[in-house]
Protein backbone atom coordinates (compact mmCIF):
# COMPACT_ATOMS: atom_id res chain seq x y z
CA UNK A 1 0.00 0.00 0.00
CA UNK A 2 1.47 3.50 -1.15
CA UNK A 3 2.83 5.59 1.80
CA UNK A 4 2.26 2.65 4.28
CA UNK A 5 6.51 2.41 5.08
CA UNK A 6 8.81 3.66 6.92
CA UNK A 7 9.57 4.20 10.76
CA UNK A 8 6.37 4.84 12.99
CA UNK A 9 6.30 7.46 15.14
CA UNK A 10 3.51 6.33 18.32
CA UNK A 11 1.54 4.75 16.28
CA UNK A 12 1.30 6.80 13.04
CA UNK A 13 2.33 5.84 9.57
CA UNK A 14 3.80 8.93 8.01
CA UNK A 15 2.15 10.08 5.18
CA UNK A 16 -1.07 8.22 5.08
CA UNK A 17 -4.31 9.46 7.22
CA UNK A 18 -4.94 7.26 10.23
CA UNK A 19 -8.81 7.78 11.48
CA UNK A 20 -9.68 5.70 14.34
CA UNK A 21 -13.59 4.70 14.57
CA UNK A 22 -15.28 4.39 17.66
CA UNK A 23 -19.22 2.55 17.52
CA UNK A 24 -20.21 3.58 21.06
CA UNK A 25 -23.86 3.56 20.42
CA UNK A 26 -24.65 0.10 22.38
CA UNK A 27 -27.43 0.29 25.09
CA UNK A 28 -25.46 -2.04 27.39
CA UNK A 29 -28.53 -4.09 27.66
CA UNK A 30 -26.50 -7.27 29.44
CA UNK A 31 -25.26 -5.09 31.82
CA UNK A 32 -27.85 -3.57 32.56
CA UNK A 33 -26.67 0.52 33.38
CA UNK A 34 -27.45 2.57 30.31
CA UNK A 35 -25.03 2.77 27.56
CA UNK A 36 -22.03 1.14 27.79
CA UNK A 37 -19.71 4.04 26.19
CA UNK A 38 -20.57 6.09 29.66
CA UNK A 39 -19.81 3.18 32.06
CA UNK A 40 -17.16 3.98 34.76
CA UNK A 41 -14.03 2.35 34.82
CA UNK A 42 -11.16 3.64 37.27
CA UNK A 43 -13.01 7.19 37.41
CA UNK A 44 -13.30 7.28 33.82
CA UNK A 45 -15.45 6.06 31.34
CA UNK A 46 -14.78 3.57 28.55
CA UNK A 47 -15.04 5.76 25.96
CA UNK A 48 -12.58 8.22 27.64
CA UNK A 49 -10.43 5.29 27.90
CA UNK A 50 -10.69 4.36 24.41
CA UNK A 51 -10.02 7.83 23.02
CA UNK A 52 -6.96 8.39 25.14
CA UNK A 53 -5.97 4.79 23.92
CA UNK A 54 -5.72 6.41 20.56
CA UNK A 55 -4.99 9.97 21.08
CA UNK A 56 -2.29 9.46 18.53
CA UNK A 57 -4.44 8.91 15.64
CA UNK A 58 -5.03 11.64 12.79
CA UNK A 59 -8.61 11.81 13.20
CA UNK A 60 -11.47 10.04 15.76
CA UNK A 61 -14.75 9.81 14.79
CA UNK A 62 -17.13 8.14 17.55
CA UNK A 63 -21.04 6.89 16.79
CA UNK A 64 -23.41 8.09 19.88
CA UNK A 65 -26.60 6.80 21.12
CA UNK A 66 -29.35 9.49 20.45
CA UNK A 67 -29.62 11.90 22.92
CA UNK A 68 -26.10 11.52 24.08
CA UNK A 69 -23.07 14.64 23.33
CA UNK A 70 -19.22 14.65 23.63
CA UNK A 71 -17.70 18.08 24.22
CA UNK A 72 -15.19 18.38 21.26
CA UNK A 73 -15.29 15.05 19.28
CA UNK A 74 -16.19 14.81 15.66
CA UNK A 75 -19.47 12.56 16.53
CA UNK A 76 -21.84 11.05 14.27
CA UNK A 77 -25.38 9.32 15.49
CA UNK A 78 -25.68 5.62 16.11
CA UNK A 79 -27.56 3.18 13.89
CA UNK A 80 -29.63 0.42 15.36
CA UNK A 81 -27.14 -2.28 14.60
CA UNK A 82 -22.93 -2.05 14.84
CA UNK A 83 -22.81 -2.30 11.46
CA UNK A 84 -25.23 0.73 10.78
CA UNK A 85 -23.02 2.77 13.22
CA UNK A 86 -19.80 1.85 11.63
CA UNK A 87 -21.50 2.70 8.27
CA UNK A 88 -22.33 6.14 9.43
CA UNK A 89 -18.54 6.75 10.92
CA UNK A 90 -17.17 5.67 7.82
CA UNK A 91 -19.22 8.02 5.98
CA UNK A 92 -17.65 10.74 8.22
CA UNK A 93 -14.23 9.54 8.05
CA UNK A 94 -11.47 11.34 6.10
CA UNK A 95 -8.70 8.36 6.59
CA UNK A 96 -6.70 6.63 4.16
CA UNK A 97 -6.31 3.89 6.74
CA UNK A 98 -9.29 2.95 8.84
CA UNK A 99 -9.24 1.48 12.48
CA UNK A 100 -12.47 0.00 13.69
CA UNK A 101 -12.62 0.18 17.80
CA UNK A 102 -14.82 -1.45 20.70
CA UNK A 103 -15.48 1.38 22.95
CA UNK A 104 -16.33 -1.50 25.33
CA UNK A 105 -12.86 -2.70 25.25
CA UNK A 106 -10.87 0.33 27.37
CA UNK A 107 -7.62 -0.73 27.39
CA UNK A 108 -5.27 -0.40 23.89
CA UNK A 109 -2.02 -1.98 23.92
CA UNK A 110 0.29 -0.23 22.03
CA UNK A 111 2.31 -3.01 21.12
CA UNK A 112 -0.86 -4.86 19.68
CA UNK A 113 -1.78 -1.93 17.36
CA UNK A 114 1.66 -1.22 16.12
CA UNK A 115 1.76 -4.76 14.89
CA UNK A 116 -2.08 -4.41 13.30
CA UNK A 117 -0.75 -1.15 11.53
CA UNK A 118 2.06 -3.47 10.26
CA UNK A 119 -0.26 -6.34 9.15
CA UNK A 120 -2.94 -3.56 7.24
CA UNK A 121 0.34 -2.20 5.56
CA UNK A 122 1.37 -5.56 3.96
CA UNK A 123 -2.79 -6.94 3.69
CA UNK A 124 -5.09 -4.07 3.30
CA UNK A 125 -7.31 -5.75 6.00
CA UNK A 126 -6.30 -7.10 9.50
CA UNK A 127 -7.81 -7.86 12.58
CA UNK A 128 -6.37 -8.82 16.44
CA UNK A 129 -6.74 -12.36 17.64
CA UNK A 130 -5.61 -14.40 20.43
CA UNK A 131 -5.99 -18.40 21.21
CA UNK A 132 -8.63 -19.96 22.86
CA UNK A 133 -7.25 -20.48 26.29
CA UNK A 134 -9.76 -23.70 27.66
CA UNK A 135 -10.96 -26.89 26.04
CA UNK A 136 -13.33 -25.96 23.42
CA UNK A 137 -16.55 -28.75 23.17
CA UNK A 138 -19.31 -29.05 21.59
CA UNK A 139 -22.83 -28.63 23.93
CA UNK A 140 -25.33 -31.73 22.69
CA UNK A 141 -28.41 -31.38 24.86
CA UNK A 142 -26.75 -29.68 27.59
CA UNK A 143 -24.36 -32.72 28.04
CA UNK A 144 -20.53 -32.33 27.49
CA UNK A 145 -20.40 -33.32 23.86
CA UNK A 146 -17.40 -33.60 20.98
CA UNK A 147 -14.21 -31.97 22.19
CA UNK A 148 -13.01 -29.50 19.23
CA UNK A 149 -9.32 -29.14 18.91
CA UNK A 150 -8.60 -25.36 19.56
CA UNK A 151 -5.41 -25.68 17.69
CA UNK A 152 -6.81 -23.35 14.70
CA UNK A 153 -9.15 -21.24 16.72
CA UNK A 154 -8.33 -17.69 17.57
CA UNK A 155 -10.99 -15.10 19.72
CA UNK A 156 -11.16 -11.83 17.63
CA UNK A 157 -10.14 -8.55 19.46
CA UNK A 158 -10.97 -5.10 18.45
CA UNK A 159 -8.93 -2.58 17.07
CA UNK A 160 -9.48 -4.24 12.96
CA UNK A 161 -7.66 -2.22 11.06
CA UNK A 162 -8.66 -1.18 6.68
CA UNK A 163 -7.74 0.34 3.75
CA UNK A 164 -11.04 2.65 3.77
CA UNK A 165 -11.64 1.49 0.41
CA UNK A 166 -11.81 -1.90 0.69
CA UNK A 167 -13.77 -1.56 3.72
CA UNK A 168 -16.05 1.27 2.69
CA UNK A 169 -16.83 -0.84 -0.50
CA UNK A 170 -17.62 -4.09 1.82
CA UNK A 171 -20.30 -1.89 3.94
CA UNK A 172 -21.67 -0.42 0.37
CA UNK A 173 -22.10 -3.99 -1.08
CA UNK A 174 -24.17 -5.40 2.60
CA UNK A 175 -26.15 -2.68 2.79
CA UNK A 176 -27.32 -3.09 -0.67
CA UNK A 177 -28.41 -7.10 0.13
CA UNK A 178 -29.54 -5.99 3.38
CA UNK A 179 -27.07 -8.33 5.04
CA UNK A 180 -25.64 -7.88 8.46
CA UNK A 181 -22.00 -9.16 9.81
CA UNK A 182 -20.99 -9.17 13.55
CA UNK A 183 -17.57 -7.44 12.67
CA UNK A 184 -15.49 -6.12 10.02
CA UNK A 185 -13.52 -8.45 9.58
CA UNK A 186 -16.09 -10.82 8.64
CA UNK A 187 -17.69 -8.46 6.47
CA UNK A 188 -14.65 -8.01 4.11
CA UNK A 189 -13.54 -11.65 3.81
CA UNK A 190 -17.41 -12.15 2.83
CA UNK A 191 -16.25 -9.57 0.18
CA UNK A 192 -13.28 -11.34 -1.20
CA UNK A 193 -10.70 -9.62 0.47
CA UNK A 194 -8.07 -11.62 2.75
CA UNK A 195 -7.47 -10.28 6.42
CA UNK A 196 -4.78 -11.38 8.49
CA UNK A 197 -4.73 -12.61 12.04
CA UNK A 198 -2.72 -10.82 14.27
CA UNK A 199 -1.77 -11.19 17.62
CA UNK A 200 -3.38 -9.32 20.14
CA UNK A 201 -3.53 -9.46 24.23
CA UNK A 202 -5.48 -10.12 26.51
CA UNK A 203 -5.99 -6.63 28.28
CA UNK A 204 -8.13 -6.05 25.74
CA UNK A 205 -11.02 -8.11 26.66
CA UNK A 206 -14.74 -6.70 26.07
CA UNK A 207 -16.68 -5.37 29.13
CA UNK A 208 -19.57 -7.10 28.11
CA UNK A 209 -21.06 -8.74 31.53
CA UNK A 210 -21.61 -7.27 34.82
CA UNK A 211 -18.76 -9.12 36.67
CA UNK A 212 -15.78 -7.82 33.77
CA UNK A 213 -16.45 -4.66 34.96
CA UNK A 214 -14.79 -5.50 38.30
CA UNK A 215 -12.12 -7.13 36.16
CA UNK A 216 -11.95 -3.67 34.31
CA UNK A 217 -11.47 -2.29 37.92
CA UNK A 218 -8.69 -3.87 38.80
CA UNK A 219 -6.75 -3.61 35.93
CA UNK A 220 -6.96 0.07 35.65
CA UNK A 221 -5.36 0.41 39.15
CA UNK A 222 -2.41 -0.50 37.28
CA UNK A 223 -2.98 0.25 33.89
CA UNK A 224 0.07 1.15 31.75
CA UNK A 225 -0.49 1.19 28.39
């Protein structure tokens, strides 16, 4: 990809456009405490912790829940879906290079993103993974059933990272068969397009369930990032 080369400088590629999208529109219904963007997390809330995560990006564009106003962000309102939100950000977006970000998943390792930014350079399309830690069976009438071998199974992680192109022409083609994709990722290998696993960490878990917000807790009394 033209411009994508050349030493990084925290996290930027020089030359090329870096917007970082953040879908914060979620209602947080499993948790049960409003939207989840405005959850607090070490006295801050998980979309604060997501935009300082990437306060070195060229641009951030963030999707919000009607009703609901950022002082100073470049906002854009929430569809019903994730992949009606990320639609509208990417309409907004002014990026070359595209990152796609859980606001529900506050803590961004560097290190992780660095080598995503690597990966989109060489791919176009990339997206963080890591193993599947436990034994991985199959439930047959609510009896432990066929054990799967987790050998080739990863757990997909949030930031996935695009040439806004590729990605931008992926949303363009669902929308028109009215089809819907629980990430990115999958949305532009339904397209055609190859994405590469990357490894990720495991900091960067998704608040999704009351009790990983007391996980979420804990870590940020010694979050370093």
């Amino acid at each position: 990809m033209p411009g994508l080369s050349g030493p990084r400088r925290r996290g930027r590629i020089p030359g090329v456009k870096v917007s970082v999208l953040l879908p914060a529109a979620g209602s947080g219904e499993r948790i049960g405490r409003g939207p989840k963007a405005f959850l607090q997390v070490g006295g801050k809330t998980l979309l604060d912790w997501a935009l300082e995560g990437f306060s070195w990006a060229d641009e951030l564009v963030v999707a919000l829940p009607p009703g609901f106003q950022k002082e100073g962000l470049k906002t854009v309102l929430g569809g019903q879906t994730r992949q009606q939100s990320v639609y509208n950000l990417l309409q907004a977006a002014t990026g070359e290079v595209v990152l796609v970000h859980d606001v529900a998943r506050p803590f961004v390792v560097r290190a992780a993103v660095e080598r995503l930014m690597e990966a989109v350079r060489a791919v176009g399309a990339a997206t963080l993974a890591v193993p599947v830690p436990d034994t991985l069976v199959r439930e047959e009438d609510q009896q432990y059933g066929e054990v799967i071998s987790r050998e080739h199974y990863r757990l997909v992680q949030t930031p996935q990272a695009f040439r806004r192109a590729i990605l931008w022409q992926a949303h363009q083609q669902a929308r028109a068969q009215g089809i819907e994709f629980t990430d990115d990722a999958q949305l532009v290998q339904w397209l055609g397009h190859p994405v590469a696993l990357v490894e990720g960490d495991r900091r960067m878990f998704k608040v999704t369930y009351p009790e990983d917000l007391a996980l979420a807790e804990g870590l940020a009394q010694v979050w370093s990032s």
